[in-house]
PDB file of N, CA and C in Angstrom:
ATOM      1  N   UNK A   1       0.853  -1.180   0.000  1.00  0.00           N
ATOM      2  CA  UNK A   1       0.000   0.000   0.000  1.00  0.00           C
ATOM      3  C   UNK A   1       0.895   1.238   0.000  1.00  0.00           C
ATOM      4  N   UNK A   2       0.584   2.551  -1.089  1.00  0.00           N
ATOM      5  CA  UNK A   2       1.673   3.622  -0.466  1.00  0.00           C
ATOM      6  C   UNK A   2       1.254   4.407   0.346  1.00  0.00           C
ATOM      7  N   UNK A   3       2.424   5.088   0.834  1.00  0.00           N
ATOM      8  CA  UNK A   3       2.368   5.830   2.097  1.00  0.00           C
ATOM      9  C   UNK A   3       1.365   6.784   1.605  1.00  0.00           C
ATOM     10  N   UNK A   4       0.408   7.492   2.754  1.00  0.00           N
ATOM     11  CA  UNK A   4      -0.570   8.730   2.524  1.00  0.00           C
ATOM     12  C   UNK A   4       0.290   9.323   1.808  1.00  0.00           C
ATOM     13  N   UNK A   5       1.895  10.365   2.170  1.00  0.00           N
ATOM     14  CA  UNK A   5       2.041  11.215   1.374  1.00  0.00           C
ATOM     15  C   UNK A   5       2.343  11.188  -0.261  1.00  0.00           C
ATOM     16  N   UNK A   6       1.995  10.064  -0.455  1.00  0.00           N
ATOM     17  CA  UNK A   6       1.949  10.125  -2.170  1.00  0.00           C
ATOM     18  C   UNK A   6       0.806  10.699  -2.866  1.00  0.00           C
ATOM     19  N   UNK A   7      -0.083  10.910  -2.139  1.00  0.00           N
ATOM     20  CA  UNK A   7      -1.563  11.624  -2.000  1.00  0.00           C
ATOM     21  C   UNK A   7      -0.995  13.208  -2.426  1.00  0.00           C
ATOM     22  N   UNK A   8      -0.077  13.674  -2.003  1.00  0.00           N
ATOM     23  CA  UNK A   8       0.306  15.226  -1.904  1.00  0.00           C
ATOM     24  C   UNK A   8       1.139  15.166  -3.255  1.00  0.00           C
ATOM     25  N   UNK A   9       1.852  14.373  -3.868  1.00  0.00           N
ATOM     26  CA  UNK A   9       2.826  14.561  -4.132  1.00  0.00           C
ATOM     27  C   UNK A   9       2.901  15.389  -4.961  1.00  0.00           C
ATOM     28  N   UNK A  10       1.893  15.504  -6.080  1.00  0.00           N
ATOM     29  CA  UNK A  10       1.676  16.671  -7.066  1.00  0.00           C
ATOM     30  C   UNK A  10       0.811  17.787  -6.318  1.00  0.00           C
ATOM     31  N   UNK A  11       1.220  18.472  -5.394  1.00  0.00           N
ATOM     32  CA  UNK A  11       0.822  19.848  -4.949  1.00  0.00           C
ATOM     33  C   UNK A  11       0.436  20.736  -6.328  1.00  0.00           C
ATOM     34  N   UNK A  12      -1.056  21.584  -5.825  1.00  0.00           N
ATOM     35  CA  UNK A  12      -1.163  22.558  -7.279  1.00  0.00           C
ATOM     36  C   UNK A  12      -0.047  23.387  -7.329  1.00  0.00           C
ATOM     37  N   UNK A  13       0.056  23.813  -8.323  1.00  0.00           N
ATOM     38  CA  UNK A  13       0.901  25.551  -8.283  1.00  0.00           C
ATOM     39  C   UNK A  13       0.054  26.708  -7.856  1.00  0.00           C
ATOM     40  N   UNK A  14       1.284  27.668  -6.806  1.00  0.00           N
ATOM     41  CA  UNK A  14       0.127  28.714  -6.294  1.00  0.00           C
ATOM     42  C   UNK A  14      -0.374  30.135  -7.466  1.00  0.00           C
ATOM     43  N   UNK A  15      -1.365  30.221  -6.987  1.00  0.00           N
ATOM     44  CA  UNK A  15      -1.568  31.645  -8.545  1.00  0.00           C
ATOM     45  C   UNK A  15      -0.740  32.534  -8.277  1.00  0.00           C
ATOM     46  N   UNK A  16      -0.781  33.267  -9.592  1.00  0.00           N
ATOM     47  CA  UNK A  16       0.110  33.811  -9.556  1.00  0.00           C
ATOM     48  C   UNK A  16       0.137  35.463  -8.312  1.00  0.00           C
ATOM     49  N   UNK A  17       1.255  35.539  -8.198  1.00  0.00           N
ATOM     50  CA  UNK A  17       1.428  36.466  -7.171  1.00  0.00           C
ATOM     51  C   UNK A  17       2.046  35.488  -5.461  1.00  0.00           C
ATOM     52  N   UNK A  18       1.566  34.355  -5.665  1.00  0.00           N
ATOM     53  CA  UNK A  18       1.871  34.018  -4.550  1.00  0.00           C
ATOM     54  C   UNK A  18       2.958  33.020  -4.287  1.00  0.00           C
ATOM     55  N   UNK A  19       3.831  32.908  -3.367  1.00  0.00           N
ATOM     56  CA  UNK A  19       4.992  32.187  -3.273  1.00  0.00           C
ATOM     57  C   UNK A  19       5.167  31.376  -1.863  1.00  0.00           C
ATOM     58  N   UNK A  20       5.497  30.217  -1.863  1.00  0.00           N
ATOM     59  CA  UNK A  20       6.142  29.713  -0.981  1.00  0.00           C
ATOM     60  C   UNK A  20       7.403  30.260  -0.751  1.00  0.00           C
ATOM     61  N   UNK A  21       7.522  30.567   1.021  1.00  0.00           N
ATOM     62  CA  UNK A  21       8.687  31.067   1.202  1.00  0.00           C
ATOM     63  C   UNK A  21       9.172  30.458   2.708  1.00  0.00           C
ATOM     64  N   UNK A  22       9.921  29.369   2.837  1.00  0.00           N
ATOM     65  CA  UNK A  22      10.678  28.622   3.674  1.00  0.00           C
ATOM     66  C   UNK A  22      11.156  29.743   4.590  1.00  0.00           C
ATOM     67  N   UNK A  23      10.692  29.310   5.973  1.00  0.00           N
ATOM     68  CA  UNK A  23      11.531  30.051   7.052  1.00  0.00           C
ATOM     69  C   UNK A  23      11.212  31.644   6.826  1.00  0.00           C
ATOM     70  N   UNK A  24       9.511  32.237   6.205  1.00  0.00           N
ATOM     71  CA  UNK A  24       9.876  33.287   5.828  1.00  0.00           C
ATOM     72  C   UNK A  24       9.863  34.243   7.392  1.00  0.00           C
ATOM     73  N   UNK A  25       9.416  33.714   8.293  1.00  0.00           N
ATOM     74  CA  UNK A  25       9.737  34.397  10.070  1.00  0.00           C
ATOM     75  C   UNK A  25      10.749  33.520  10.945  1.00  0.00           C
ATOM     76  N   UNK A  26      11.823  34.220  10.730  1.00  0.00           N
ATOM     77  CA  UNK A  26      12.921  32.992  11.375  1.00  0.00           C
ATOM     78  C   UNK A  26      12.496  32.935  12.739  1.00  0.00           C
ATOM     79  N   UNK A  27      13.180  31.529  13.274  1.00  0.00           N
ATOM     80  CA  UNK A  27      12.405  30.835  14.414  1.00  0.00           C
ATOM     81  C   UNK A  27      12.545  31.951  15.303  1.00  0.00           C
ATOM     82  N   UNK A  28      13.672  32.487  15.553  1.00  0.00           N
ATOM     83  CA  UNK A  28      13.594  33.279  16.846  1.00  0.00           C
ATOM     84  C   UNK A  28      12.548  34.647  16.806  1.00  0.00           C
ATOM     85  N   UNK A  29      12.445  34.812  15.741  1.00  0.00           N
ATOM     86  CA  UNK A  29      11.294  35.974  15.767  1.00  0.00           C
ATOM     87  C   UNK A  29      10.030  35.607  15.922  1.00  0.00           C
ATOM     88  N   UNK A  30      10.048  33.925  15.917  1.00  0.00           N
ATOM     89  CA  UNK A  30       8.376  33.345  16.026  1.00  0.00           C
ATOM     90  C   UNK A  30       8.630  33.227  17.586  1.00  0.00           C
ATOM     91  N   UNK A  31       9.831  32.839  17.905  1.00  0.00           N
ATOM     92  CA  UNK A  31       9.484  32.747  19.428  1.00  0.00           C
ATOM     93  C   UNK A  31       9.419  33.907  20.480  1.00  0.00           C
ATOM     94  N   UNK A  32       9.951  34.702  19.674  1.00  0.00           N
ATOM     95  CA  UNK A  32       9.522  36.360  20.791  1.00  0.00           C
ATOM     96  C   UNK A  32       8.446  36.567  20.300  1.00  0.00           C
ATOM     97  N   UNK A  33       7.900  36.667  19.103  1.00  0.00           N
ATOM     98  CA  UNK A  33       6.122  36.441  18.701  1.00  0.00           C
ATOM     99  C   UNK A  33       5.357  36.128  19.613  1.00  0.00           C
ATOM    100  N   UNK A  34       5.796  34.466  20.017  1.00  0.00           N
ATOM    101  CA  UNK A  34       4.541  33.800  20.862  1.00  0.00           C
ATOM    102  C   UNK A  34       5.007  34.210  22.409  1.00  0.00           C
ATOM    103  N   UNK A  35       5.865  34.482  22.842  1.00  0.00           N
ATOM    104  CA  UNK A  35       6.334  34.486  24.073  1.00  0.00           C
ATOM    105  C   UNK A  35       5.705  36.065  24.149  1.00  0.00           C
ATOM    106  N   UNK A  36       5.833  37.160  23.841  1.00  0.00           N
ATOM    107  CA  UNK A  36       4.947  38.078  23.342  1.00  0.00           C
ATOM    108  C   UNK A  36       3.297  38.441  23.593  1.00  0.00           C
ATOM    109  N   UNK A  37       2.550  37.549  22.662  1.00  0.00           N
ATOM    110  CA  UNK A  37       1.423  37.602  23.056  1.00  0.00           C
ATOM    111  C   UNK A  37       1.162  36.209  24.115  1.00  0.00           C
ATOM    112  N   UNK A  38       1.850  35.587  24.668  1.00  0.00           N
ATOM    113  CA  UNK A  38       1.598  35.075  25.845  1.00  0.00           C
ATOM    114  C   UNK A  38       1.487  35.371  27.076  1.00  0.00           C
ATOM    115  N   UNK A  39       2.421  36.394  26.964  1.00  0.00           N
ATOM    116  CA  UNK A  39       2.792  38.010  28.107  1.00  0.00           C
ATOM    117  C   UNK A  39       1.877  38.628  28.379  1.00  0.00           C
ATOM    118  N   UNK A  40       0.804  38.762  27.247  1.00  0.00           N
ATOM    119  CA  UNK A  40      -0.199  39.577  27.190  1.00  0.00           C
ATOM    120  C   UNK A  40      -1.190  39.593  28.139  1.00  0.00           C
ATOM    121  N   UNK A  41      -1.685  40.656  28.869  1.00  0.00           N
ATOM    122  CA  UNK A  41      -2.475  40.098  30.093  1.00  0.00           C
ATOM    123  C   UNK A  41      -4.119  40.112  29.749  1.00  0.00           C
ATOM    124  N   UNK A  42      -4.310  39.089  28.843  1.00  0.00           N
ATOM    125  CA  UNK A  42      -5.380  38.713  27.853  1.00  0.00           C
ATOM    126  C   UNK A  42      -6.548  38.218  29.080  1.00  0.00           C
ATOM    127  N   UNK A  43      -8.077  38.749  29.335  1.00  0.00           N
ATOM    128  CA  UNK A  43      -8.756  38.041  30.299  1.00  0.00           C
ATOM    129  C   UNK A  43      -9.839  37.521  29.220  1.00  0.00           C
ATOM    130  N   UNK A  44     -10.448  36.231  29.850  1.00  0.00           N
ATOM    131  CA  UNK A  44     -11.415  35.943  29.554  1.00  0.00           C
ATOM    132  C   UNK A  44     -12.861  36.961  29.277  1.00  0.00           C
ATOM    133  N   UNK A  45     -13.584  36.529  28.046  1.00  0.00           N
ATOM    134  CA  UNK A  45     -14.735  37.589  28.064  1.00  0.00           C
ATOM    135  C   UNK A  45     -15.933  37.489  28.478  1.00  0.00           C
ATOM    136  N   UNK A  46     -17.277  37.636  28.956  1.00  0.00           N
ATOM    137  CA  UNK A  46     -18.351  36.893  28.274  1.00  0.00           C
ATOM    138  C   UNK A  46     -19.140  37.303  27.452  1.00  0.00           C
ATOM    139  N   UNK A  47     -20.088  36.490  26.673  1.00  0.00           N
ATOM    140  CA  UNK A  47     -21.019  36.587  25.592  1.00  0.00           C
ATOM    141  C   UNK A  47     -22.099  35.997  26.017  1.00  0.00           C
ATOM    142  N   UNK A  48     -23.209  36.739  26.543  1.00  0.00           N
ATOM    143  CA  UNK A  48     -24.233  36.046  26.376  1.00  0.00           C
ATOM    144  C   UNK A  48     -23.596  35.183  27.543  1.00  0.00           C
ATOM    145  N   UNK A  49     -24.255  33.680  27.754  1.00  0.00           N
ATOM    146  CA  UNK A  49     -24.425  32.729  28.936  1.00  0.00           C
ATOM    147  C   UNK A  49     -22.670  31.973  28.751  1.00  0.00           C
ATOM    148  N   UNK A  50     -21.722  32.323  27.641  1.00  0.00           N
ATOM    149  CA  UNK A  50     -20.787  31.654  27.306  1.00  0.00           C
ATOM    150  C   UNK A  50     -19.606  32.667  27.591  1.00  0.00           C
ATOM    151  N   UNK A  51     -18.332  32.144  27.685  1.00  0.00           N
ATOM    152  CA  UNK A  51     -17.331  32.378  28.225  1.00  0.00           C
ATOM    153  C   UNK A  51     -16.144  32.220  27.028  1.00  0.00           C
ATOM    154  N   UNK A  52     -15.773  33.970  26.576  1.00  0.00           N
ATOM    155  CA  UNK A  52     -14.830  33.189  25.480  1.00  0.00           C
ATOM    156  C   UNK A  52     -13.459  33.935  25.707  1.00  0.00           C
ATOM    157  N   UNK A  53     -12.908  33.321  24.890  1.00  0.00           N
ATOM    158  CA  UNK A  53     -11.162  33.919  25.119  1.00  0.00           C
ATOM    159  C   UNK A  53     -10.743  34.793  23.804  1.00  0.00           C
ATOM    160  N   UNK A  54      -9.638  35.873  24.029  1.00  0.00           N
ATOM    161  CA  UNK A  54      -9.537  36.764  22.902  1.00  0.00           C
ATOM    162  C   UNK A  54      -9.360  35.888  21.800  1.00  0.00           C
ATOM    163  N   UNK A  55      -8.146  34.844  21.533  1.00  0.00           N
ATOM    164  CA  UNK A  55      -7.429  34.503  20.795  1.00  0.00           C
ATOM    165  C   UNK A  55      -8.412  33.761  20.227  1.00  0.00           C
ATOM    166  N   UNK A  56      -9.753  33.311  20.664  1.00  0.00           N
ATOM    167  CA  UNK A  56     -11.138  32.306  19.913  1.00  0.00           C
ATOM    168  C   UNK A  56     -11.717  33.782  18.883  1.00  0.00           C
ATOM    169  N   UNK A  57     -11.628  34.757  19.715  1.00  0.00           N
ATOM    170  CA  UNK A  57     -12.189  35.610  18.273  1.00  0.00           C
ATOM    171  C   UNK A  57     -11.753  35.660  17.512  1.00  0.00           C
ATOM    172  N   UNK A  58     -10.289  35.979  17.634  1.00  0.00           N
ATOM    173  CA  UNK A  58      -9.654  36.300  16.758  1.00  0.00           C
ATOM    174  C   UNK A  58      -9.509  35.480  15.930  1.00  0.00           C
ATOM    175  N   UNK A  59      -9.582  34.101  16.159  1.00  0.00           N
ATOM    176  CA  UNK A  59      -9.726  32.695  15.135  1.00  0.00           C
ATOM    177  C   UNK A  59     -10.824  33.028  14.487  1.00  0.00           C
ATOM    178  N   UNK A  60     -11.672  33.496  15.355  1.00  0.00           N
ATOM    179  CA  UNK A  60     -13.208  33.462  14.287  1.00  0.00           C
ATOM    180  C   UNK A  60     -13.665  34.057  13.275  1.00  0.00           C
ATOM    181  N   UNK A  61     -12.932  35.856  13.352  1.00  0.00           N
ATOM    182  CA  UNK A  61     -12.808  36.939  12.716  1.00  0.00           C
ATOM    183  C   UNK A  61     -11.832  36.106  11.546  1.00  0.00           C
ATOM    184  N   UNK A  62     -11.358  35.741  11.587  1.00  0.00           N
ATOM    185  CA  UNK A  62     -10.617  35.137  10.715  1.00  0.00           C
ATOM    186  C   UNK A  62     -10.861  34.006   9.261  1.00  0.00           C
ATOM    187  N   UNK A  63     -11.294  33.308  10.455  1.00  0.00           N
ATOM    188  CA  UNK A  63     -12.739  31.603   9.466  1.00  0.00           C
ATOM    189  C   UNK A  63     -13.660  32.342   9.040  1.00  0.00           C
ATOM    190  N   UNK A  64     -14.370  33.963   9.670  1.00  0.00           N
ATOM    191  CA  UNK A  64     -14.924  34.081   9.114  1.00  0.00           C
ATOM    192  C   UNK A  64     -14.976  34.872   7.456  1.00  0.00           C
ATOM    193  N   UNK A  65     -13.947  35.661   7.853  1.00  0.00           N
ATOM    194  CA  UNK A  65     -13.371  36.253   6.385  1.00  0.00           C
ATOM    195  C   UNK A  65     -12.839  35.525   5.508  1.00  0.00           C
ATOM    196  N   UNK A  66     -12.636  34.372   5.415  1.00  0.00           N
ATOM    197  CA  UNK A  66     -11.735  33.230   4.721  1.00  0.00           C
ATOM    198  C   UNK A  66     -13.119  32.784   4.031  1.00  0.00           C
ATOM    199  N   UNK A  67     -14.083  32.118   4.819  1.00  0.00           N
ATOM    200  CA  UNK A  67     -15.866  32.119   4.640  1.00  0.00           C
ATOM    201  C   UNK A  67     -16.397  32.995   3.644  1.00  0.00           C
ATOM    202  N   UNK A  68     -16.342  34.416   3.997  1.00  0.00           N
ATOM    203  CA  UNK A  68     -17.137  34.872   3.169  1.00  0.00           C
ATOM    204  C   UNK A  68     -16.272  35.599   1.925  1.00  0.00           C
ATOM    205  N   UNK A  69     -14.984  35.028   1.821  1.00  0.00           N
ATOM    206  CA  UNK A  69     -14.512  35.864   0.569  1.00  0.00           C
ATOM    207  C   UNK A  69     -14.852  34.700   0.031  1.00  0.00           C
ATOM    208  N   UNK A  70     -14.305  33.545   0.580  1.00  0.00           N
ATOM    209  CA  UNK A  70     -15.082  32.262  -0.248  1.00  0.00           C
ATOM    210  C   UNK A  70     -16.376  32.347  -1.450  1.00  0.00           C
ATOM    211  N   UNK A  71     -17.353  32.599  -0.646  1.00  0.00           N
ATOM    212  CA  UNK A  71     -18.572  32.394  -1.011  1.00  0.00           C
ATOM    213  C   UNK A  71     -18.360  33.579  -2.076  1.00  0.00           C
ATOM    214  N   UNK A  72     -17.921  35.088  -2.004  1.00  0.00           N
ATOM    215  CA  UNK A  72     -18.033  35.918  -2.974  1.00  0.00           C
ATOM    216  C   UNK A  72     -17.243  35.351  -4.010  1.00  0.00           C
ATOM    217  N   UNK A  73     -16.262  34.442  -4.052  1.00  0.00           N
ATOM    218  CA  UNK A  73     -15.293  33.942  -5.286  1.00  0.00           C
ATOM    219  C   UNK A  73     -16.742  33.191  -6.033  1.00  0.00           C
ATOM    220  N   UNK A  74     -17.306  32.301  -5.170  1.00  0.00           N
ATOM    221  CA  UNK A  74     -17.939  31.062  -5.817  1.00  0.00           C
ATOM    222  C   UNK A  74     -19.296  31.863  -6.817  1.00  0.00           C
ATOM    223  N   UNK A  75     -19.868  33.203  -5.990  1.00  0.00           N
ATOM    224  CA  UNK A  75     -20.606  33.677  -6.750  1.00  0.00           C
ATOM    225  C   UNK A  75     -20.461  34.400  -7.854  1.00  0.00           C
ATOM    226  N   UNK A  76     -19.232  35.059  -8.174  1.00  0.00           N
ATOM    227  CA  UNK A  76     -18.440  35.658  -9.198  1.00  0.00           C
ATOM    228  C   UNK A  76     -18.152  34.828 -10.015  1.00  0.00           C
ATOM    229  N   UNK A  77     -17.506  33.840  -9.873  1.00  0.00           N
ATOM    230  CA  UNK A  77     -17.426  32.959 -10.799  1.00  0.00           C
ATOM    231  C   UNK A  77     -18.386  32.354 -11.620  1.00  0.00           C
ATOM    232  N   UNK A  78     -19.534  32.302 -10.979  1.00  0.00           N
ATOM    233  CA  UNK A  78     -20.603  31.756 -11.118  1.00  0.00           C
ATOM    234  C   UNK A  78     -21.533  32.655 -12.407  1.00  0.00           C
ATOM    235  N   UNK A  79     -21.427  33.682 -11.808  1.00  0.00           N
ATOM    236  CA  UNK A  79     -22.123  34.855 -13.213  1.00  0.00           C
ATOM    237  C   UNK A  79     -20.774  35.481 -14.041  1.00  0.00           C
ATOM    238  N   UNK A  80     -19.233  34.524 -14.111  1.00  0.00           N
ATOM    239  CA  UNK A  80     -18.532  34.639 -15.217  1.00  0.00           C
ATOM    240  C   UNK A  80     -17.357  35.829 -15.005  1.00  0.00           C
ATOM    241  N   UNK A  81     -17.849  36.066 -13.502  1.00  0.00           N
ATOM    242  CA  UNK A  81     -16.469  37.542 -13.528  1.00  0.00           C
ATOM    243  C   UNK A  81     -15.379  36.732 -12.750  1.00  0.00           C
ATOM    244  N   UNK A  82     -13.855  37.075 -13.299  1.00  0.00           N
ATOM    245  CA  UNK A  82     -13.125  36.645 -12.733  1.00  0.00           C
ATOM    246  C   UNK A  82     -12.799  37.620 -11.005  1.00  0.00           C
ATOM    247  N   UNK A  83     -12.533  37.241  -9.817  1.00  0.00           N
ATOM    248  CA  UNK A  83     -12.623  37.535  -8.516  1.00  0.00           C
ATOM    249  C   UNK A  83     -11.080  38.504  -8.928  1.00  0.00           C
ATOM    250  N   UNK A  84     -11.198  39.519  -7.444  1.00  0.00           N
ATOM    251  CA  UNK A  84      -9.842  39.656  -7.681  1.00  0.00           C
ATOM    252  C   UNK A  84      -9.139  39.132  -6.767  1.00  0.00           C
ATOM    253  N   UNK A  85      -7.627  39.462  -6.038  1.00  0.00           N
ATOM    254  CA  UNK A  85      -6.628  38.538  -6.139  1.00  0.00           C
ATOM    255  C   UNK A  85      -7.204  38.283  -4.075  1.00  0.00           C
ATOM    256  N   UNK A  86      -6.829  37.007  -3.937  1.00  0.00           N
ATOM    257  CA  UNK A  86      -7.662  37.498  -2.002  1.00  0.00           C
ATOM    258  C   UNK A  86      -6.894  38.141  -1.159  1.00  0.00           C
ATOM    259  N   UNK A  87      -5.448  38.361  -1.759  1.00  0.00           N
ATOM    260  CA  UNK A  87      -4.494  39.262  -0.821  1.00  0.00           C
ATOM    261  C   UNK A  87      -4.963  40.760  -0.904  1.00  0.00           C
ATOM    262  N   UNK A  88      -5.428  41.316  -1.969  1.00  0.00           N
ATOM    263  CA  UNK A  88      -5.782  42.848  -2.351  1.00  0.00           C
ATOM    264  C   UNK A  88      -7.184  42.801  -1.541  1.00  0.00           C
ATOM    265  N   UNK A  89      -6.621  44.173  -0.749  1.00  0.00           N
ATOM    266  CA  UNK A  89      -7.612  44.875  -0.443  1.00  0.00           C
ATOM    267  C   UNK A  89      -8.001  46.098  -0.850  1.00  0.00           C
ATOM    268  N   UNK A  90      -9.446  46.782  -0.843  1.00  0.00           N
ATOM    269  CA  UNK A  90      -9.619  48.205  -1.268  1.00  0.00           C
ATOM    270  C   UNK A  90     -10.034  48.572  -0.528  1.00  0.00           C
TER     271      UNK A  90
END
């Protein structure tokens, strides 16, 4: 049987504009990064009857913009206009 990663092996190519870039935050700048906002004297919030933490919004604000540029690609495409690029903003 082959290994899962033969599954990957033909990765797409990224469009254009975009690049893989190895090591592009060298480690030590990721680790004053996280050591950084770990420092942070971040408190719990609440919402309603639930209890949330900054760093869950900030995930969410996130899934959610990923979500809905999504859906605007799928509908553009859909009535034939090409989207523009998802890094550009106006």
């Amino acid at each position: 049987m082959p290994d899962q990663f033969a599954l990957f092996a033909d990765a797409p190519a990224l469009p254009d504009g975009l690049r893989y870039a190895a090591d592009f935050i060298p480690e030590a700048v990721e680790r004053d990064l996280i050591a950084h906002v770990a420092a942070l004297p971040l408190q719990p919030f609440q919402f309603g009857q639930y209890e949330g933490k900054v760093h869950d919004l900030v995930l969410y604000a996130i899934d959610n913009e990923i979500h809905h540029r999504g859906q605007g690609y799928v509908y553009l495409r859909a009535l034939g206009i090409e989207p523009p690029p998802f890094y550009e903003r106006a």
